[in-house]
Protein backbone atom coordinates (compact mmCIF):
# COMPACT_ATOMS: atom_id res chain seq x y z
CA UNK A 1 -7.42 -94.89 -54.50
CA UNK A 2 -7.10 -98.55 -55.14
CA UNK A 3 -10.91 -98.91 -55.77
CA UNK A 4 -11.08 -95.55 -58.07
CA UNK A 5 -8.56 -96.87 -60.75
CA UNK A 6 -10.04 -100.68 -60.66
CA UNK A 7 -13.15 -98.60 -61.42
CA UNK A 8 -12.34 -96.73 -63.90
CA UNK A 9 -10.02 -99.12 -65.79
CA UNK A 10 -12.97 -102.17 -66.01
CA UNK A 11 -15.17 -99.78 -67.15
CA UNK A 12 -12.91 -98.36 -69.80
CA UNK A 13 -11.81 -101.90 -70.59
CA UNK A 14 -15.59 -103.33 -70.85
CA UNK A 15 -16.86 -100.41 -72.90
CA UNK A 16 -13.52 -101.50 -75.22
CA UNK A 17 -14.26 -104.97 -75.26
CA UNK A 18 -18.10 -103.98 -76.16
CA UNK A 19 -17.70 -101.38 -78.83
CA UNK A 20 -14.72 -103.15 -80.54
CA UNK A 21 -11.76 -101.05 -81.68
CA UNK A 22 -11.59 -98.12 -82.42
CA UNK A 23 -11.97 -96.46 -86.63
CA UNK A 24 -8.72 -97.89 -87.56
CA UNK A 25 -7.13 -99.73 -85.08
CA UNK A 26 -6.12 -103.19 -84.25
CA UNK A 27 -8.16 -105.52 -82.36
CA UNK A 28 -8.58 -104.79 -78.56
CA UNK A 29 -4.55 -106.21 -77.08
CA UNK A 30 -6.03 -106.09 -73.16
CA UNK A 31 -6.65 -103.07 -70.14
CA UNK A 32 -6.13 -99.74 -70.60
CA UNK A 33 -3.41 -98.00 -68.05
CA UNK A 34 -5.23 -95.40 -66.34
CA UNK A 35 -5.13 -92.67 -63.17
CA UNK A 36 -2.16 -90.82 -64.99
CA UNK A 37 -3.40 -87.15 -64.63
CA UNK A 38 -6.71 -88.57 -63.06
CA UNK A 39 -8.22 -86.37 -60.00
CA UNK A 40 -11.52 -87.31 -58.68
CA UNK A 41 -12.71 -86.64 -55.13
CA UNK A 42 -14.52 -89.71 -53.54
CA UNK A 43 -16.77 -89.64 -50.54
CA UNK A 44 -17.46 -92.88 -48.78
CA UNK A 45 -19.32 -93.23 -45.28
CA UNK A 46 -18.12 -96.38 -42.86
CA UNK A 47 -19.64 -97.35 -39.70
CA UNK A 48 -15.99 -98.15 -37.95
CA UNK A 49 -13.55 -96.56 -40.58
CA UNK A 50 -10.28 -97.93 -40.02
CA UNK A 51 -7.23 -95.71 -41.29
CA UNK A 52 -3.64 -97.08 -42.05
CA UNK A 53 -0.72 -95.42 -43.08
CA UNK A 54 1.98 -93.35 -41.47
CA UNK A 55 -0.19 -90.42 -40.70
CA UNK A 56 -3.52 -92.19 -40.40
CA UNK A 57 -4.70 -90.71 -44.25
CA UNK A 58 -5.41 -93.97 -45.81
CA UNK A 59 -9.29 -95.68 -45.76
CA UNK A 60 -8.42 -99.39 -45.03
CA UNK A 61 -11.04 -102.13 -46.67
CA UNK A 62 -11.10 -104.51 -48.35
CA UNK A 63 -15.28 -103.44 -48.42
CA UNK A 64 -14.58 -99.67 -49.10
CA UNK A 65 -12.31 -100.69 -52.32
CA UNK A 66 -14.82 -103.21 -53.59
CA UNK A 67 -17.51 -100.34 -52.98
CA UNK A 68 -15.88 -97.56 -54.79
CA UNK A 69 -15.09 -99.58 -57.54
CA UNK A 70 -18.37 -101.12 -58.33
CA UNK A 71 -19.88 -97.71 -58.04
CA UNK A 72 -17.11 -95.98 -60.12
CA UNK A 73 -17.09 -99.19 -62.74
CA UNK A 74 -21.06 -98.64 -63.00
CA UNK A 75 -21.13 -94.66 -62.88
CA UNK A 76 -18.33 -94.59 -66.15
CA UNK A 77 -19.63 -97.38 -67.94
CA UNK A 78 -23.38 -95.52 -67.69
CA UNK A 79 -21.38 -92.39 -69.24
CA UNK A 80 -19.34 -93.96 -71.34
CA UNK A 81 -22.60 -95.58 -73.30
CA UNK A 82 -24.35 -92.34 -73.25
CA UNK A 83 -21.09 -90.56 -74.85
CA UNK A 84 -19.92 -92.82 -77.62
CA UNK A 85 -17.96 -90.14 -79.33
CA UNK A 86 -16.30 -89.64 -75.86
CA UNK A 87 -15.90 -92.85 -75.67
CA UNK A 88 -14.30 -93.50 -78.73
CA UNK A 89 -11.71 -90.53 -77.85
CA UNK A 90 -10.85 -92.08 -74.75
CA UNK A 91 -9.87 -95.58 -76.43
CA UNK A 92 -8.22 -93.98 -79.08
CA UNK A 93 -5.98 -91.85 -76.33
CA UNK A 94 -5.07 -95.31 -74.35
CA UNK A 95 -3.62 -97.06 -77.43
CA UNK A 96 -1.72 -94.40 -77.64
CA UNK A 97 -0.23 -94.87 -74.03
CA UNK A 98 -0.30 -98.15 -73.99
């Protein structure tokens, strides 16, 4: 879960910090807060998986985080250039929350 929302917030941030703000807002102020109403289903394959929590749920790694979220950070940010008008929603939406 960790890895997912360091993903998905350095892409979002990076595609900010590229594109500049958005029509008629202030200059960037920092990282978006995302995962709030985020679902995403991840599927990640390890040799000797090591589980943690009280029932065992939990993918434990500091290799499985750093994977998700480099392929997560390069998936969106991929998107996010080919969708600018998405893009531009999803900025706008994050000031808002922010």
């Amino acid at each position: 879960m960790a890895g997912l929302h360091d993903g998905v917030a350095a892409a979002i941030d990076a595609c900010a910090r590229a594109r500049g703000p958005a029509r008629g807002q202030d200059p960037w102020p920092g990282p978006l807060p995302t995962g709030e109403g985020l679902t995403a289903v991840v599927s990640v394959k390890v040799d000797r998986p090591r589980l943690h929590g009280p029932t065992r749920g939990e993918l434990a790694g500091a290799a499985v985080r750093a994977g998700v979220e480099a392929a997560v950070r390069e998936g969106l940010s991929t998107w996010l250039e080919e969708h600018p008008e998405q893009a531009d929603a999803i900025r706008r939406t994050g000031r808002r929350a922010g």
